[in-house]
Protein backbone atom coordinates (compact mmCIF):
# COMPACT_ATOMS: atom_id res chain seq x y z
CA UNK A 1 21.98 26.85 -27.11
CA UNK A 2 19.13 24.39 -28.94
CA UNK A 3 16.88 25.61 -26.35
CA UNK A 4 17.63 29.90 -27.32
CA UNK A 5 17.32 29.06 -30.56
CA UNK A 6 14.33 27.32 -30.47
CA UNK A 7 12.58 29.60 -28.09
CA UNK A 8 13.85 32.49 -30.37
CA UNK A 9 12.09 30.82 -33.79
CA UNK A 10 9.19 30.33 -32.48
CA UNK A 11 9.03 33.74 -30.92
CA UNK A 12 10.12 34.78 -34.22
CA UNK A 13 6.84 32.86 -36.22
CA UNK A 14 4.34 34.36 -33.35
CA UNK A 15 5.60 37.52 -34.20
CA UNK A 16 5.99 37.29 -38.09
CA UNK A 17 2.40 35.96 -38.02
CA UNK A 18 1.56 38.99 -35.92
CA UNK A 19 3.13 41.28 -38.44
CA UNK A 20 0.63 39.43 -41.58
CA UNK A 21 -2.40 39.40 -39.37
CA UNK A 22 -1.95 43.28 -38.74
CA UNK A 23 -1.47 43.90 -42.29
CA UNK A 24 -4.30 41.71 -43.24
CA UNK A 25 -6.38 44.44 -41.04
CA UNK A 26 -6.88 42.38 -37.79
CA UNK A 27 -6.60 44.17 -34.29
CA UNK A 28 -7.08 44.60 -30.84
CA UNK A 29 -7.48 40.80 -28.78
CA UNK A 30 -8.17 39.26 -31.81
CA UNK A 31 -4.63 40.28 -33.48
CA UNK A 32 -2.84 38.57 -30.41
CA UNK A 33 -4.22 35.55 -29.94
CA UNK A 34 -4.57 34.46 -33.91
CA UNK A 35 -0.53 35.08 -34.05
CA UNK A 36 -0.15 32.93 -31.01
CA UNK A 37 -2.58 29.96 -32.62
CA UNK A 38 -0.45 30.65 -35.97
CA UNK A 39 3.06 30.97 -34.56
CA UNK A 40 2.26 27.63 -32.24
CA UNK A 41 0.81 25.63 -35.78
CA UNK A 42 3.66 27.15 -37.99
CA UNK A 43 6.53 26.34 -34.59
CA UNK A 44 5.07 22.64 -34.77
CA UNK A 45 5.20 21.88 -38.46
CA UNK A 46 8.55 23.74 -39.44
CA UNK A 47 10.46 24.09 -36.39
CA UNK A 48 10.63 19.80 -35.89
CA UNK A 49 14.22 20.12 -35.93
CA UNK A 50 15.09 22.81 -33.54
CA UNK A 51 11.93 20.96 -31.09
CA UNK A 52 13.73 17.81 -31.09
CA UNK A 53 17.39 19.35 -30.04
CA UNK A 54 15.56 21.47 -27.46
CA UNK A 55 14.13 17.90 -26.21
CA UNK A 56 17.26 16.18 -26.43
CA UNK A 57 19.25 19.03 -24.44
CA UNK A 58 16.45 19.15 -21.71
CA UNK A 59 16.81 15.42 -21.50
CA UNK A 60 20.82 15.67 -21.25
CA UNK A 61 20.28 18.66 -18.32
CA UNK A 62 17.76 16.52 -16.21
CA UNK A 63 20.37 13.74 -16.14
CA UNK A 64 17.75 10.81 -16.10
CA UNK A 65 16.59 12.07 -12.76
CA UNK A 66 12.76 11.94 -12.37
CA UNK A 67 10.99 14.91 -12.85
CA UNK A 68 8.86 16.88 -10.01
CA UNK A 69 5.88 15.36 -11.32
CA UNK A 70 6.96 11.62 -11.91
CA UNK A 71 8.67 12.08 -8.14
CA UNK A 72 5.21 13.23 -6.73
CA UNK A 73 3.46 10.10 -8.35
CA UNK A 74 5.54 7.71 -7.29
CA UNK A 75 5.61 9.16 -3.80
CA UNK A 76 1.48 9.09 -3.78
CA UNK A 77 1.58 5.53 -5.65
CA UNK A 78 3.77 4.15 -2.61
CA UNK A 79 1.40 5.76 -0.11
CA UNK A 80 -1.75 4.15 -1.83
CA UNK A 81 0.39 1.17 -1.63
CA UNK A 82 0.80 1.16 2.24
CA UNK A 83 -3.13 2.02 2.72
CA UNK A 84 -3.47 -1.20 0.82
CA UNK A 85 -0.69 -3.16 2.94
CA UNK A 86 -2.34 -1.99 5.80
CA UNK A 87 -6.27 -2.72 5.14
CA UNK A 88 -5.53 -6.03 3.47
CA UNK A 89 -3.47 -7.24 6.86
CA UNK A 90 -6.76 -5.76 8.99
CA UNK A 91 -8.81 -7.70 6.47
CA UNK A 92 -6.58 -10.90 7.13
CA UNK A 93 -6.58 -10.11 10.94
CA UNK A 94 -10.20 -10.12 10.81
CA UNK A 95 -10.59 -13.33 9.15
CA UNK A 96 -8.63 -15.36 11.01
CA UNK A 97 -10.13 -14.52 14.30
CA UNK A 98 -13.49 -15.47 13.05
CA UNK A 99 -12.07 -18.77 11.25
CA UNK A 100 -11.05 -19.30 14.91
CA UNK A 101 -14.37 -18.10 16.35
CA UNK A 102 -16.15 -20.41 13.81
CA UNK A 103 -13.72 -23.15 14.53
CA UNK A 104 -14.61 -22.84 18.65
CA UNK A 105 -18.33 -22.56 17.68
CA UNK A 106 -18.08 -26.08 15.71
CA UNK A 107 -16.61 -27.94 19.02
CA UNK A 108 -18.82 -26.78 21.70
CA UNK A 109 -22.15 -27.90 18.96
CA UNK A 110 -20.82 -31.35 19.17
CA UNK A 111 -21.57 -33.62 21.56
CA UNK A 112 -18.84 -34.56 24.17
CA UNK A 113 -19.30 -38.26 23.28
CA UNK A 114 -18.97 -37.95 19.58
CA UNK A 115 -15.76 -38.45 17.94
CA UNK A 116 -14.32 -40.25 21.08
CA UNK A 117 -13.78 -44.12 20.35
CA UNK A 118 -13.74 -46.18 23.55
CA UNK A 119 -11.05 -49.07 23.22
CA UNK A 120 -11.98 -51.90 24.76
């Protein structure tokens, strides 16, 4: 019911503003889009109220489930996520196979005799 009301008021100001604009001598485009800049200012400073129990019975509605938009980011955030997982273990592959190649490089430079004590 917050939510009719408050629709209703504001549709109410837009009008009412329409009604003082026309009077006033404006028309054509002009007429409708000053009431809808008037009713929205007006519907924002006196209609705090009746905006806040709209809020609270959208809020009570939804249940605390995420809306469309929170669910799509989330679902694009976990994606990013798994292109991450997924070039960062490449990246790691990568590395380790040339530690390794590095690693084989650094035996076959030295010298077979080097590093080899001879016990008497």
């Amino acid at each position: 019911m917050a939510l009719l009301t408050y629709t209703l008021m504001r549709l109410g100001l837009v009008l009412g503003a329409g009604a003082v604009l026309y009077v006033l001598g404006v028309r054509s485009w002009l007429l409708v889009v000053l009431a809808v800049l008037m009713g929205a200012g007006l519907s924002y400073v006196l209609l705090d109220p009746q905006r806040q129990a709209a809020a609270r019975t959208l809020e009570r509605r939804m249940g605390g489930q995420p809306t469309r938009v929170e669910r799509s980011v989330e679902r694009y955030a976990e994606e990013e996520d798994a292109e991450l997982d997924m070039v960062e273990s490449e990246t790691t592959t990568q590395e380790d196979s040339s530690d390794a190649d590095r690693d084989d490089a650094d035996e076959t430079d030295k010298p077979r005799g080097e590093g080899h004590t001879a016990s008497g």
